[in-house]
N, C-alpha and C. Protein backbone atom coordinates (compact mmCIF):
# COMPACT_ATOMS: atom_id res chain seq x y z
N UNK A 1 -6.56 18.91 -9.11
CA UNK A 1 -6.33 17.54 -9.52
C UNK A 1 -4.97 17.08 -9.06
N UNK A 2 -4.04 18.04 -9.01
CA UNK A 2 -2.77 17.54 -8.67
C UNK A 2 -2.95 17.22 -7.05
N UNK A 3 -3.91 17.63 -6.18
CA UNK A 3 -3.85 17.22 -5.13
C UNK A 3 -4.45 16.01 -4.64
N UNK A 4 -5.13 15.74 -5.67
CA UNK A 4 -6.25 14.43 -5.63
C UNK A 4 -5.58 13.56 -5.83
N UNK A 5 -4.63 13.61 -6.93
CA UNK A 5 -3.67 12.10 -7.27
C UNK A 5 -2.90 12.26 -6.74
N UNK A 6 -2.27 13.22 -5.55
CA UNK A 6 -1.56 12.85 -4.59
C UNK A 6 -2.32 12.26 -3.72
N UNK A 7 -3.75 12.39 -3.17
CA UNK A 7 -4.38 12.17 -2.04
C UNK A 7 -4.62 10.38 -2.24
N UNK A 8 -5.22 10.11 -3.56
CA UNK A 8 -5.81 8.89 -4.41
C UNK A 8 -4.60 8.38 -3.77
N UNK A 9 -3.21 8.63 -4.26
CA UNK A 9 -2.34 7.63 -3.99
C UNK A 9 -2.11 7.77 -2.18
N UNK A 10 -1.85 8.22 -1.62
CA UNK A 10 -2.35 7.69 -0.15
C UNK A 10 -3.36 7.44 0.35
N UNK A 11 -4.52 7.21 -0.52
CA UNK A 11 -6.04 7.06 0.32
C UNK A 11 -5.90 5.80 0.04
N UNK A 12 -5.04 4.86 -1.01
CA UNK A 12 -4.84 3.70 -1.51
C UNK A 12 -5.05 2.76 -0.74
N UNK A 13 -3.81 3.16 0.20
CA UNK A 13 -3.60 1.98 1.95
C UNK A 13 -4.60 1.35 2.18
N UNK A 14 -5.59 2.36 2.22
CA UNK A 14 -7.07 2.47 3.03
C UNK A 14 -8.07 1.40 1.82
N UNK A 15 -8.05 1.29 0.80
CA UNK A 15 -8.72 0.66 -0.04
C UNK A 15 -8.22 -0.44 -0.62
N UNK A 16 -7.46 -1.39 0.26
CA UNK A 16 -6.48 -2.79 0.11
C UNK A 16 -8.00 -3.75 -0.26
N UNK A 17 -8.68 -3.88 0.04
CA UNK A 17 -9.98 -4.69 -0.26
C UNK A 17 -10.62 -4.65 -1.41
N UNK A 18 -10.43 -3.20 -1.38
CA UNK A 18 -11.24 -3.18 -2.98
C UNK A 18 -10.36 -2.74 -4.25
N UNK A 19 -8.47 -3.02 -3.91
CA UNK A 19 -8.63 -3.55 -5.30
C UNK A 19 -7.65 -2.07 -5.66
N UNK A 20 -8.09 -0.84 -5.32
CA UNK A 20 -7.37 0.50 -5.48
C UNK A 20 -5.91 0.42 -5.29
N UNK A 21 -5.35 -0.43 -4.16
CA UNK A 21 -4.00 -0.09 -3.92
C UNK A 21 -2.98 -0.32 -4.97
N UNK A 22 -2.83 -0.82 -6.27
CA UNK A 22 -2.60 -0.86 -7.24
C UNK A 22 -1.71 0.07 -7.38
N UNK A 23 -2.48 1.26 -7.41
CA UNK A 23 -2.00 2.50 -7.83
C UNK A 23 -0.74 3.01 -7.63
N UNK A 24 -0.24 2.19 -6.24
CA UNK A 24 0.92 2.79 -5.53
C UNK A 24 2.42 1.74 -5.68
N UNK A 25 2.15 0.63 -6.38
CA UNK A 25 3.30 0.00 -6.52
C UNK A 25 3.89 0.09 -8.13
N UNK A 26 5.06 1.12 -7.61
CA UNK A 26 5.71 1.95 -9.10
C UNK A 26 6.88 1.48 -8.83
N UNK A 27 7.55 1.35 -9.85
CA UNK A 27 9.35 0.96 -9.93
C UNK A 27 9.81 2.38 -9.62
N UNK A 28 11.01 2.47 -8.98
CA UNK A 28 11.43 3.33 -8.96
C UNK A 28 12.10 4.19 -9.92
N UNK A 29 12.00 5.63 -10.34
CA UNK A 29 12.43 6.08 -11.11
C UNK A 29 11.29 7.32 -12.02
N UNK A 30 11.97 8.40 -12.82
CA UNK A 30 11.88 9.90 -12.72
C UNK A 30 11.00 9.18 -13.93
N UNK A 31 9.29 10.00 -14.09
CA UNK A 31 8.49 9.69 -15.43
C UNK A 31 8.20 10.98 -16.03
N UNK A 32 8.72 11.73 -17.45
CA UNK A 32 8.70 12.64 -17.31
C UNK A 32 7.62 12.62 -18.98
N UNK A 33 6.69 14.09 -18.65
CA UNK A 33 6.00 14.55 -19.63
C UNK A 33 6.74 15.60 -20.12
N UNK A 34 6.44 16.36 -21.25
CA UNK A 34 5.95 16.54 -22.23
C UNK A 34 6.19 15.62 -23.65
N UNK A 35 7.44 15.30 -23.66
CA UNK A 35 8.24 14.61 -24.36
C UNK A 35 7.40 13.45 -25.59
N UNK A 36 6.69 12.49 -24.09
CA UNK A 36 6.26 11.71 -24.77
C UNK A 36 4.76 11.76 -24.30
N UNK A 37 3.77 11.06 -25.03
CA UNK A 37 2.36 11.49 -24.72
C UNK A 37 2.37 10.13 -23.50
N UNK A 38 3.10 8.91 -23.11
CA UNK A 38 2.57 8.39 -22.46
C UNK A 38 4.00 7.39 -21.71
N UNK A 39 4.09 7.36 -20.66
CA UNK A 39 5.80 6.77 -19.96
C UNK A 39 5.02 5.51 -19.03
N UNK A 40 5.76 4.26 -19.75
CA UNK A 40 5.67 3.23 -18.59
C UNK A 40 6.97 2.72 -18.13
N UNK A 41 6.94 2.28 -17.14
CA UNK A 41 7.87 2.00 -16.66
C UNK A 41 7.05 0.25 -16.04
N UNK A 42 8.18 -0.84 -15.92
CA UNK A 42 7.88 -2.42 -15.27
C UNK A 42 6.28 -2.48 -15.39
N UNK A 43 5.32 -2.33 -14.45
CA UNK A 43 4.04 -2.41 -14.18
C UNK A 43 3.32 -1.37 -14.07
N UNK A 44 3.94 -0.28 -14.06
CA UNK A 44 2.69 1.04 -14.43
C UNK A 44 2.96 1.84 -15.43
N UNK A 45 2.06 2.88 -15.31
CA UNK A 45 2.40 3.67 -16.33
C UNK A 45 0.97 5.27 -16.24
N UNK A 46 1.35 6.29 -16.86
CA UNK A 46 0.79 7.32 -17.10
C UNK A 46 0.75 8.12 -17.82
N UNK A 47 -0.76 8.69 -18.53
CA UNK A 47 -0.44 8.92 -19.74
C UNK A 47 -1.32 10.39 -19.49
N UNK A 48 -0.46 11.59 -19.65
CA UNK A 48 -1.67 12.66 -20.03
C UNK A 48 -2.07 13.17 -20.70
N UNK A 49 -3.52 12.83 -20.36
CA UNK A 49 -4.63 12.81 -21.52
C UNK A 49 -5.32 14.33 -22.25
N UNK A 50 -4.62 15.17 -20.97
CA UNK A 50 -5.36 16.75 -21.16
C UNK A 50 -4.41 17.47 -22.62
N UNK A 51 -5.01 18.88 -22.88
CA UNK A 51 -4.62 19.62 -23.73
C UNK A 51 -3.38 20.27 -23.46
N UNK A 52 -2.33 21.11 -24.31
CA UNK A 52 -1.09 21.89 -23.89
C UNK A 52 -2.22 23.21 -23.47
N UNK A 53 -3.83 23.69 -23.42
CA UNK A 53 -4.07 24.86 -23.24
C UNK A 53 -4.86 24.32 -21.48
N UNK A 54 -4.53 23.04 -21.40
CA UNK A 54 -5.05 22.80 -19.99
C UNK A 54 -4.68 24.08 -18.42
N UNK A 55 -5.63 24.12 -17.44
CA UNK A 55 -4.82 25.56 -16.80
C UNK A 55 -3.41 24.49 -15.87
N UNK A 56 -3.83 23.19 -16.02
CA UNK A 56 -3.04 22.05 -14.89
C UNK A 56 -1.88 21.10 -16.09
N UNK A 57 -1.38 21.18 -15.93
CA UNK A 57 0.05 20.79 -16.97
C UNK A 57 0.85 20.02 -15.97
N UNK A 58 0.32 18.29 -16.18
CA UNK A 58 1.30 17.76 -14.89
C UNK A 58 2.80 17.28 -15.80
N UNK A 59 3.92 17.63 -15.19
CA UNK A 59 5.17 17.56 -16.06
C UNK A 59 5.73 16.07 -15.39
N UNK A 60 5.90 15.36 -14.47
CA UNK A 60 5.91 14.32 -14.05
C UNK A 60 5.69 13.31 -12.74
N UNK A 61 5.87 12.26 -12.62
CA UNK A 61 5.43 11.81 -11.63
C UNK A 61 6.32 10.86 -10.58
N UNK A 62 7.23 10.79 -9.26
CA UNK A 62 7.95 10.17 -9.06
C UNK A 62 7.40 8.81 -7.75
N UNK A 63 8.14 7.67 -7.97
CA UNK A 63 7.97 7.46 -6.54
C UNK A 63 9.43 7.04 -6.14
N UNK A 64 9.76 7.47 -4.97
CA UNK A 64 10.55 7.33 -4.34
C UNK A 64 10.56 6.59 -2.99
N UNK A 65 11.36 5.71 -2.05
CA UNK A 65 12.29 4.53 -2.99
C UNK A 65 11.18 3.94 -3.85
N UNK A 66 11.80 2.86 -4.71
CA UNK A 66 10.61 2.11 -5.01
C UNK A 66 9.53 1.57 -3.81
N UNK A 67 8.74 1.58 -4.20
CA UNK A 67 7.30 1.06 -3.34
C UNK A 67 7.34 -0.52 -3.46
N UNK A 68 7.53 -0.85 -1.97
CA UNK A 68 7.51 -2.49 -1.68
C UNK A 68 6.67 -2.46 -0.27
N UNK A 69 5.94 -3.82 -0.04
CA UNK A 69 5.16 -3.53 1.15
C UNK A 69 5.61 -3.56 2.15
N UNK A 70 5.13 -3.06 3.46
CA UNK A 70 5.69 -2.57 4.77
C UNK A 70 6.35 -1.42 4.32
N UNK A 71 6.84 -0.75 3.92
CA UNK A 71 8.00 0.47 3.91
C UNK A 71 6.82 1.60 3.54
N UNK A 72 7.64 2.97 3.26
CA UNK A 72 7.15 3.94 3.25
C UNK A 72 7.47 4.79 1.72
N UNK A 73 6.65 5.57 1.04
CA UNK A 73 7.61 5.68 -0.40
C UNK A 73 6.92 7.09 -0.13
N UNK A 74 7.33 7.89 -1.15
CA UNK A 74 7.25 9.44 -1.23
C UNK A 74 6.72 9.48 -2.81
N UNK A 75 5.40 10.33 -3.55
CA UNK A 75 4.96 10.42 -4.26
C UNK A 75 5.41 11.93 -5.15
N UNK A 76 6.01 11.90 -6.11
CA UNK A 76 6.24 13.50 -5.85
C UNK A 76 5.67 13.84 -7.49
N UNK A 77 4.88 15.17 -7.45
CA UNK A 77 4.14 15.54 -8.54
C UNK A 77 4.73 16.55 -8.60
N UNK A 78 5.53 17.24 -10.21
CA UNK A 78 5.65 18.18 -10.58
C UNK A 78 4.74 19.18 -11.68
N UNK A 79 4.49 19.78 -11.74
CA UNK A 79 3.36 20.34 -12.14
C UNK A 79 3.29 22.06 -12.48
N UNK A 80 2.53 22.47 -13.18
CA UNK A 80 2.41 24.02 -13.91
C UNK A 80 1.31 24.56 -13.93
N UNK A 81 1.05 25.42 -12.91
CA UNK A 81 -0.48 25.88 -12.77
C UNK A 81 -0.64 27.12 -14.03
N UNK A 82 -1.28 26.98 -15.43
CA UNK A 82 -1.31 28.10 -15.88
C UNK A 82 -2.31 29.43 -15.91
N UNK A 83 -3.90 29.06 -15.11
CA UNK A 83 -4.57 29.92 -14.61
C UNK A 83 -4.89 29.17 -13.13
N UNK A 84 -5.23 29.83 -12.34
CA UNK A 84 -5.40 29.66 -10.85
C UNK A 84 -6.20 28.64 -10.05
N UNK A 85 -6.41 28.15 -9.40
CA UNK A 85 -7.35 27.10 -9.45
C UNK A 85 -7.93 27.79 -8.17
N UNK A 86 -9.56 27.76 -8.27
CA UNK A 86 -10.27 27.99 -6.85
C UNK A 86 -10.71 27.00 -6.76
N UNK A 87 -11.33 27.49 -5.57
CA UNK A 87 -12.56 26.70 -4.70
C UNK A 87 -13.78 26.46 -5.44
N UNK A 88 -14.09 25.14 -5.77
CA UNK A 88 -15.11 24.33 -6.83
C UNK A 88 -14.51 23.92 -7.25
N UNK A 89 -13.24 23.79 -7.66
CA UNK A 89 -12.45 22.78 -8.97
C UNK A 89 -12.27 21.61 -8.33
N UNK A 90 -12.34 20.50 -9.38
CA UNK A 90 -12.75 19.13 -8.79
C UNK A 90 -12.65 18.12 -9.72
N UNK A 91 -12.39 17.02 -9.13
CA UNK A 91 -12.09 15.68 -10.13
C UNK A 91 -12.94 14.67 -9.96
N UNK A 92 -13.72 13.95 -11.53
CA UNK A 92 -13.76 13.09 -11.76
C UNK A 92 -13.44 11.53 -11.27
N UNK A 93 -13.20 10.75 -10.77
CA UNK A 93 -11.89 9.50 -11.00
C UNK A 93 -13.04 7.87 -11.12
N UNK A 94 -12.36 7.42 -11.86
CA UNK A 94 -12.76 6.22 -11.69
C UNK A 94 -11.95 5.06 -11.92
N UNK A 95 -11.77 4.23 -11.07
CA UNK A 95 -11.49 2.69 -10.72
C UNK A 95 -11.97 1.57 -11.32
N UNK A 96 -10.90 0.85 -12.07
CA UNK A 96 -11.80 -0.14 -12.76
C UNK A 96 -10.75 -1.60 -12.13
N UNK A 97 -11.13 -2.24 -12.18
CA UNK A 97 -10.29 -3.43 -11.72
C UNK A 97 -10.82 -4.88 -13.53
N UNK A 98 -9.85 -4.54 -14.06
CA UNK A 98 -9.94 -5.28 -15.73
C UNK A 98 -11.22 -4.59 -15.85
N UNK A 99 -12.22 -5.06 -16.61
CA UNK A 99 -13.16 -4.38 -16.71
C UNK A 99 -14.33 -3.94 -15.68
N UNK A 100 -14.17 -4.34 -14.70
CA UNK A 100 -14.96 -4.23 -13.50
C UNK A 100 -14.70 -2.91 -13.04
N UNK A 101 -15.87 -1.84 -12.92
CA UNK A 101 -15.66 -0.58 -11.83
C UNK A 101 -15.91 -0.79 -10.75
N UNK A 102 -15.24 -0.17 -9.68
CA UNK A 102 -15.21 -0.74 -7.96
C UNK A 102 -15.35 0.76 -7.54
N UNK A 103 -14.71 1.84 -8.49
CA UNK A 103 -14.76 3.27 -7.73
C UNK A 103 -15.33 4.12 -8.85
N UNK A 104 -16.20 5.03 -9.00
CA UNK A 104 -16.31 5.86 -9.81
C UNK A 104 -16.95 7.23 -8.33
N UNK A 105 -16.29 8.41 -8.31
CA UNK A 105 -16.41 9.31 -7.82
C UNK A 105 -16.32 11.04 -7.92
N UNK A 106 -16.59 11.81 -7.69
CA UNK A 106 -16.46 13.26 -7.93
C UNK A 106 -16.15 13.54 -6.68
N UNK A 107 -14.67 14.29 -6.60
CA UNK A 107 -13.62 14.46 -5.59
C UNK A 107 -13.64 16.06 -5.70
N UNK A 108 -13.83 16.65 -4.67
CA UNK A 108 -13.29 18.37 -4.36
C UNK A 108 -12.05 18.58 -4.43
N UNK A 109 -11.31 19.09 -5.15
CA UNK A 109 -9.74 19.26 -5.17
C UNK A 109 -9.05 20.23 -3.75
N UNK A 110 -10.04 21.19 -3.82
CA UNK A 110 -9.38 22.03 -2.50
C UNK A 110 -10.16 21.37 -1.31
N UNK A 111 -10.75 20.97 -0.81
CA UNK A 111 -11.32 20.14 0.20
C UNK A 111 -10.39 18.29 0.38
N UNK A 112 -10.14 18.33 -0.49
CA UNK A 112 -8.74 16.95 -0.73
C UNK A 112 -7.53 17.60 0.17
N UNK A 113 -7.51 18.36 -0.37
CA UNK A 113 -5.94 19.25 0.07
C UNK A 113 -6.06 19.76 1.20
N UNK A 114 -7.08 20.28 1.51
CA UNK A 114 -6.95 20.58 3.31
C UNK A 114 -7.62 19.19 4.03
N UNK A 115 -8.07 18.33 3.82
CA UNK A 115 -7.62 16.99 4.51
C UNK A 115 -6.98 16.64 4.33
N UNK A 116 -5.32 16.64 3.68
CA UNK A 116 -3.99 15.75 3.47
C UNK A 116 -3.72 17.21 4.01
N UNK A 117 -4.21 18.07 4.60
CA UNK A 117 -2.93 18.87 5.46
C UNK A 117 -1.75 19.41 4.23
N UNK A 118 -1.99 19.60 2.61
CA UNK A 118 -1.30 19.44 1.75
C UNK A 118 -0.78 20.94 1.75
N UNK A 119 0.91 21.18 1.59
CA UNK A 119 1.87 22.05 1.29
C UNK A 119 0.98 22.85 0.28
N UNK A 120 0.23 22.75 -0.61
CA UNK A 120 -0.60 23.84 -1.59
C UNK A 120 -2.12 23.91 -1.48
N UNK A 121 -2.27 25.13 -0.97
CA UNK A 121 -3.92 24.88 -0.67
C UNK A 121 -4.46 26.19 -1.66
N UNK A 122 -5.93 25.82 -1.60
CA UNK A 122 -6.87 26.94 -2.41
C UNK A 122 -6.94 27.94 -1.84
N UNK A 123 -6.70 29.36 -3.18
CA UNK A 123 -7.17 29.33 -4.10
C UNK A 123 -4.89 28.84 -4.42
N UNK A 124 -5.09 28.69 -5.96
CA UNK A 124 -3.61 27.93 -6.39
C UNK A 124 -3.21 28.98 -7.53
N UNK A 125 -2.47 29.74 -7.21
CA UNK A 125 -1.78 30.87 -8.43
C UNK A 125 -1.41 30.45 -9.18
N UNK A 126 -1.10 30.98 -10.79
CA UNK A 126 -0.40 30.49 -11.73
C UNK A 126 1.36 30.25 -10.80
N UNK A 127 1.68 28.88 -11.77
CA UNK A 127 3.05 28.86 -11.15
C UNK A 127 3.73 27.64 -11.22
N UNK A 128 4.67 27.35 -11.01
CA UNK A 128 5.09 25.67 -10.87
C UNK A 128 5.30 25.02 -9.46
N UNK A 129 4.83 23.75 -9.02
CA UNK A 129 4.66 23.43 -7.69
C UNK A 129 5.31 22.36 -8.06
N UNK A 130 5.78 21.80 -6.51
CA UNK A 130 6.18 20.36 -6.88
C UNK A 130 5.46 20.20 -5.31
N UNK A 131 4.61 19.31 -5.49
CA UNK A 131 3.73 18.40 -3.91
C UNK A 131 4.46 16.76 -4.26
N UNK A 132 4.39 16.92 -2.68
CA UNK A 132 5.21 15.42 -2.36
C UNK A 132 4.35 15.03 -1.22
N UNK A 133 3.98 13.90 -1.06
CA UNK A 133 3.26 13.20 -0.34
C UNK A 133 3.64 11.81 0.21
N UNK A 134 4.01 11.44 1.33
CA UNK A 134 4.38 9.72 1.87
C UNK A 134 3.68 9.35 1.78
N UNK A 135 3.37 7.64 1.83
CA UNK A 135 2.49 6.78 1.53
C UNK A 135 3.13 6.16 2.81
N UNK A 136 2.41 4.75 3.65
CA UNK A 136 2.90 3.85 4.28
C UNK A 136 2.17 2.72 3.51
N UNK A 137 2.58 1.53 3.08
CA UNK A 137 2.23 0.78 2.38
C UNK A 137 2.26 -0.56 3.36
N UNK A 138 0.89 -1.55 2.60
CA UNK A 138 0.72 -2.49 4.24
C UNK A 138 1.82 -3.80 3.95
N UNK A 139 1.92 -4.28 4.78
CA UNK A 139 2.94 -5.34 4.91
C UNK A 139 2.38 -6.47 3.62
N UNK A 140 0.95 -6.96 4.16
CA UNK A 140 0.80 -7.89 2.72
C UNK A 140 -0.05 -7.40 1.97
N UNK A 141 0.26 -7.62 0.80
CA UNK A 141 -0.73 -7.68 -0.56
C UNK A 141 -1.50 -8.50 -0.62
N UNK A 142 -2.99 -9.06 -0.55
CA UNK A 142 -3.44 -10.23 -1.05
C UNK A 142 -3.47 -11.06 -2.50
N UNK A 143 -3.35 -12.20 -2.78
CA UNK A 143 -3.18 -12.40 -4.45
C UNK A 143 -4.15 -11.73 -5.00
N UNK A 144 -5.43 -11.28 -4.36
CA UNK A 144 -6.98 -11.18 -4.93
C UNK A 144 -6.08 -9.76 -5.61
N UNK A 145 -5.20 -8.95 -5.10
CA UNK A 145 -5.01 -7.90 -5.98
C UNK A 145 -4.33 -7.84 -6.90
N UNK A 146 -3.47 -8.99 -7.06
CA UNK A 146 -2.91 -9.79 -8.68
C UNK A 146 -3.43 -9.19 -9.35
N UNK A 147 -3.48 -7.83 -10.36
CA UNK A 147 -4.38 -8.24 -11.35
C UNK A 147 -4.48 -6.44 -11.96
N UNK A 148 -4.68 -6.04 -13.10
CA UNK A 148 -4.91 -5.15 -13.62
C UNK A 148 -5.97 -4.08 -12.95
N UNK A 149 -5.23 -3.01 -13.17
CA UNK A 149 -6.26 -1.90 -12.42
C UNK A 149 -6.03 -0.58 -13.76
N UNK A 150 -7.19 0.44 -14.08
CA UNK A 150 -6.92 1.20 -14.55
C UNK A 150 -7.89 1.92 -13.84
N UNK A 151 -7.06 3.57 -13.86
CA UNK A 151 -7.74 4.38 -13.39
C UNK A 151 -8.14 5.79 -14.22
N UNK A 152 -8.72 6.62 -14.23
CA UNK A 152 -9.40 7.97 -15.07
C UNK A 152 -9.71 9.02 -14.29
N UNK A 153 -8.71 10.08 -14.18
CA UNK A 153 -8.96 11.42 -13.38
C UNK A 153 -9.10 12.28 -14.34
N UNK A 154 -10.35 12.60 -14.54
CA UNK A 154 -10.43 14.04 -15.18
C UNK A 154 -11.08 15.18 -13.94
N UNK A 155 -10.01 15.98 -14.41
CA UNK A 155 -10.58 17.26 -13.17
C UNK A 155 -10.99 18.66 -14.39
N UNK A 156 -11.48 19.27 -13.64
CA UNK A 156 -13.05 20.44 -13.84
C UNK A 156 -12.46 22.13 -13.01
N UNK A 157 -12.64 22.95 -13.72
CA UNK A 157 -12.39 24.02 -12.67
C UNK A 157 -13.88 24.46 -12.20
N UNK A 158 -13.94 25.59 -11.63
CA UNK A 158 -15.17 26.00 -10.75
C UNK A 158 -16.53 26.09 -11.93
N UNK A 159 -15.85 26.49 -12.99
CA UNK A 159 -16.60 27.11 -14.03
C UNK A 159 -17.45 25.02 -15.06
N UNK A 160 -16.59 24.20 -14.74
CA UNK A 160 -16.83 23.12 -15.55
C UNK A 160 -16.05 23.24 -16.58
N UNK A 161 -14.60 23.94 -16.57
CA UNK A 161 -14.07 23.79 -17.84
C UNK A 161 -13.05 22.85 -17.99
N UNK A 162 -12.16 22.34 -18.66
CA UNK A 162 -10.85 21.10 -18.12
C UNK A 162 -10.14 22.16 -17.54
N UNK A 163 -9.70 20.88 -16.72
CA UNK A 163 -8.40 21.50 -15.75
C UNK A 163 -7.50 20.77 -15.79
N UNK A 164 -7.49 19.32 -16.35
CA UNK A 164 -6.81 18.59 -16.71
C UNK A 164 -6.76 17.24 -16.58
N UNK A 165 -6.22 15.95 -17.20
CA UNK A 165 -6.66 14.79 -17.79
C UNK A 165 -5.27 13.72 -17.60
N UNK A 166 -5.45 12.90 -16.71
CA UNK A 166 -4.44 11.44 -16.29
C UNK A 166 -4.99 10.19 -16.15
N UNK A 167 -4.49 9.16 -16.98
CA UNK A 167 -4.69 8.42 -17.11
C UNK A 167 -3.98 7.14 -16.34
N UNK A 168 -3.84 6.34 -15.57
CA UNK A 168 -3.59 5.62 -14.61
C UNK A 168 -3.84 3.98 -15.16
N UNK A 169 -2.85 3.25 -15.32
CA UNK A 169 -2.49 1.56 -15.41
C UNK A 169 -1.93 1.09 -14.73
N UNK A 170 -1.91 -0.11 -13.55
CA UNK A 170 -1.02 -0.77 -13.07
C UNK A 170 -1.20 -2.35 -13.20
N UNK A 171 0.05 -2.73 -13.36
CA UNK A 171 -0.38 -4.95 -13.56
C UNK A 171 0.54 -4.96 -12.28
N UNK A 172 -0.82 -5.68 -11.21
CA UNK A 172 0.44 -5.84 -9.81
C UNK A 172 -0.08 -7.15 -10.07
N UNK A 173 -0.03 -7.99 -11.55
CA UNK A 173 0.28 -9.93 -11.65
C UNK A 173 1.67 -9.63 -11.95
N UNK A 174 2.37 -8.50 -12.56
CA UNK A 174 3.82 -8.89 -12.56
C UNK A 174 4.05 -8.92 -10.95
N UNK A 175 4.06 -8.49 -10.00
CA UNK A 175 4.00 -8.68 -8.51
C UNK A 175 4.21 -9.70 -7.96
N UNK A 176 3.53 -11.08 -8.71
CA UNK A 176 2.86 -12.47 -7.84
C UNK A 176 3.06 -13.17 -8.82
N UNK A 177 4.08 -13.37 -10.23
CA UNK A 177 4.65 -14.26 -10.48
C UNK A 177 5.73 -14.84 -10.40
């Protein structure tokens, strides 16, 4: 899962039409878990939803610089693998634009990660990782994406058990007023 919501947030670019790119315009600055069950910051925010016996324990989420269009920002996930993750573990996600779904999908976590070419691949040892991922973000936004997006990643290990649970909000109308 930690490779998916790195991937989600660069597959974003690619889904300017329908509404997904949302995901990627974060104020800049460090969002950290355990502390609190849920950190927003200006227009987004993330809340995790999984257990402390989850095997995926995401500790926080950065973007770096802030994300403005045309430029390039860096996504960085810190994270605590506490049992291993293989091959079959996999996420959930779904896309809602206000109440409207535009994405609902079941994502391969290690098949994500070797298409982003990603620094942690399957099988994933107990351990702490930090994956960082660039984004290139497009020059314009359309107004049509004004507008509330929430998203729902629950990921699954091989077996169907949790692997762990993020919850995803962005208002890109603060954006376009």
């Amino acid at each position: 899962m930690l490779f998916r919501l790195t991937v989600a947030l660069a597959a974003t670019t690619s889904f300017i039409s329908l509404g997904v790119s949302a995901l990627v315009f974060t104020p800049q600055g460090k969002l950290m878990l355990p502390d609190e069950p849920s950190i927003s910051m200006a227009s987004w925010s993330y809340e995790d939803c999984g257990l402390p016996s989850d095997p995926l324990q995401i500790l926080s989420i950065e973007a770096d610089p802030e994300p403005s269009p045309g430029k390039n920002t860096t996504i960085t996930l810190k994270a605590n693998v506490l049992e291993p993750i293989e091959e079959g573990a996999y996420t959930d996600v779904e896309v809602k634009l206000g109440l409207i779904r535009i994405l609902r999908k079941k994502f391969d976590i290690c098949e994500e990660a070797r298409k982003a070419k990603a620094e942690v691949q399957c099988p994933v040892a107990s351990g702490s990782y930090v994956v960082k991922q660039t984004i290139s973000l497009p020059r314009e936004i359309p107004p049509v994406l004004a507008a509330k997006f929430t998203v729902k990643m629950r990921g699954y290990t091989v077996d169907d058990d949790d692997l762990a649970c993020v919850d995803l909000k962005a208002d890109f109308m603060k954006h376009h007023l």
